[in-house]
Protein backbone atom coordinates (compact mmCIF):
# COMPACT_ATOMS: atom_id res chain seq x y z
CA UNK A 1 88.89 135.99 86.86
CA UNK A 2 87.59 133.44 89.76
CA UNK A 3 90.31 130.71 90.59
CA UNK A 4 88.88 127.03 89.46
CA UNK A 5 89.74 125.79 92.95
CA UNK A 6 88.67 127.62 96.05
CA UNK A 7 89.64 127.40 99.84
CA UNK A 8 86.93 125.70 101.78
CA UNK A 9 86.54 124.83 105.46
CA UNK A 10 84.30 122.01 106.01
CA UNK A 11 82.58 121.25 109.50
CA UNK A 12 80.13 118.53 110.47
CA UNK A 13 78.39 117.05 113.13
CA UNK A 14 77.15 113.83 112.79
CA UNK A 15 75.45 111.28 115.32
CA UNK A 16 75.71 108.13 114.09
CA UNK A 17 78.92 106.41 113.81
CA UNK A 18 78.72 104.33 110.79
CA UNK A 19 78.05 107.68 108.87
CA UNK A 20 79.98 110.12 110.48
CA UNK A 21 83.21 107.07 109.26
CA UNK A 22 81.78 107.01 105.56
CA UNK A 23 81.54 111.14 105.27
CA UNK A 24 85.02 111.45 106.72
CA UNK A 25 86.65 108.69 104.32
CA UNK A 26 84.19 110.29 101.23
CA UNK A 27 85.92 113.79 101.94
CA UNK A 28 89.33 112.68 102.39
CA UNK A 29 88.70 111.32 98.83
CA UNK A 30 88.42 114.88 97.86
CA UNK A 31 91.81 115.56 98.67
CA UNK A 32 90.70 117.60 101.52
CA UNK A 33 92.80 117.33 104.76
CA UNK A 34 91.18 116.66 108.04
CA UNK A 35 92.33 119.26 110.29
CA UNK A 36 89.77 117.85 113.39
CA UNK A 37 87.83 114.92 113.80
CA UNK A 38 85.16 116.48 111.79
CA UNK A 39 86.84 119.50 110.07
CA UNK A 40 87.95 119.28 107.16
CA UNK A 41 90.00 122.14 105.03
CA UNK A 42 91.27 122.46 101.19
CA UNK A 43 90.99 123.48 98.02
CA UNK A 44 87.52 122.38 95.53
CA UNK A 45 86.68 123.27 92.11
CA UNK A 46 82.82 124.41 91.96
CA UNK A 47 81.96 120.34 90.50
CA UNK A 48 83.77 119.44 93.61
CA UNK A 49 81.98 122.01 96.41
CA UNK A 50 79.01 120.65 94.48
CA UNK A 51 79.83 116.36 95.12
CA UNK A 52 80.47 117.29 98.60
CA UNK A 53 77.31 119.23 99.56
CA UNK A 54 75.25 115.91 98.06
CA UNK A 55 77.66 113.67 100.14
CA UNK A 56 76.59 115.83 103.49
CA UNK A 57 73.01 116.37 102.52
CA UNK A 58 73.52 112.13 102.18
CA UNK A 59 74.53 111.15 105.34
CA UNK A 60 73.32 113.92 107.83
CA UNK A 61 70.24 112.96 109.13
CA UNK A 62 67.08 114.85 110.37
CA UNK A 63 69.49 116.32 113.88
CA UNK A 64 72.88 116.56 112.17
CA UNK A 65 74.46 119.69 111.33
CA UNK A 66 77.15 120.68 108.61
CA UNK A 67 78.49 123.85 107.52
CA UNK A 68 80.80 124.73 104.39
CA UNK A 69 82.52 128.09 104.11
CA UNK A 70 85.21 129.93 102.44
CA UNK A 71 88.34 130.31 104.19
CA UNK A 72 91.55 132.44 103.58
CA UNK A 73 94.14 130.20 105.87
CA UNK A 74 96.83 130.86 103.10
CA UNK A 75 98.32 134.33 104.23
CA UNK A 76 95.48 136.22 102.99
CA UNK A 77 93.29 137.69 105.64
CA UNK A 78 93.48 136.98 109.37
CA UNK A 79 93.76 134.06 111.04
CA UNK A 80 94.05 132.60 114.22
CA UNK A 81 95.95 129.04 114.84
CA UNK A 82 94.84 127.60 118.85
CA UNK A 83 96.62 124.67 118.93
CA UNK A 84 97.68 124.32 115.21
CA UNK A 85 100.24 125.27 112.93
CA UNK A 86 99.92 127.57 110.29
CA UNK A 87 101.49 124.63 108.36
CA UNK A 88 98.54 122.66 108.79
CA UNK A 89 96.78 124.99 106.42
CA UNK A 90 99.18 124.76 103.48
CA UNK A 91 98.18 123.96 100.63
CA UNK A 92 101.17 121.94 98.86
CA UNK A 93 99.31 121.16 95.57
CA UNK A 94 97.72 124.92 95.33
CA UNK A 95 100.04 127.61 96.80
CA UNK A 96 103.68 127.60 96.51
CA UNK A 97 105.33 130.44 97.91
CA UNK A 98 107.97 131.91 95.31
């Protein structure tokens, strides 16, 4: 049975300002956490992975880049940390460690 909320890593590059501000603030509002200026990491139900591909596809223009990909930061697979914490990719609301 698939989980209803998967791990996502979210990465965008984005020229203009105004923009690059609104797509940041618009996936914070998915309760995703902004690990870098624009990377962005957490948990989406398929409706939500869905929202935030139309919010990219809205404010990248014809030169901007974005990319949206699984991840496994929560202890399963490997992972490398450079200059984070493997706090940083805990989910509080999603995995509790029993």
């Amino acid at each position: 049975m698939e989980k209803l909320r998967q791990e996502y890593l979210i990465s965008y590059d984005v020229e203009d300002n105004k923009a690059r501000s609104r797509l940041y603030k618009e996936l914070a509002g998915y309760g995703l956490r902004s690990v870098q200026k624009s990377v962005f990491w957490g948990h989406l139900s398929m409706a939500e992975l869905q929202a935030v591909k139309r919010e990219l596809q809205k404010y990248l223009d014809a030169h901007d880049k974005a990319f949206i990909t699984h991840s496994s930061f929560n202890g399963r697979g490997q992972s490398y940390f450079i200059g984070h914490d493997e706090e940083d990719f805990k989910d509080w609301k999603e995995n509790h460690v029993i």
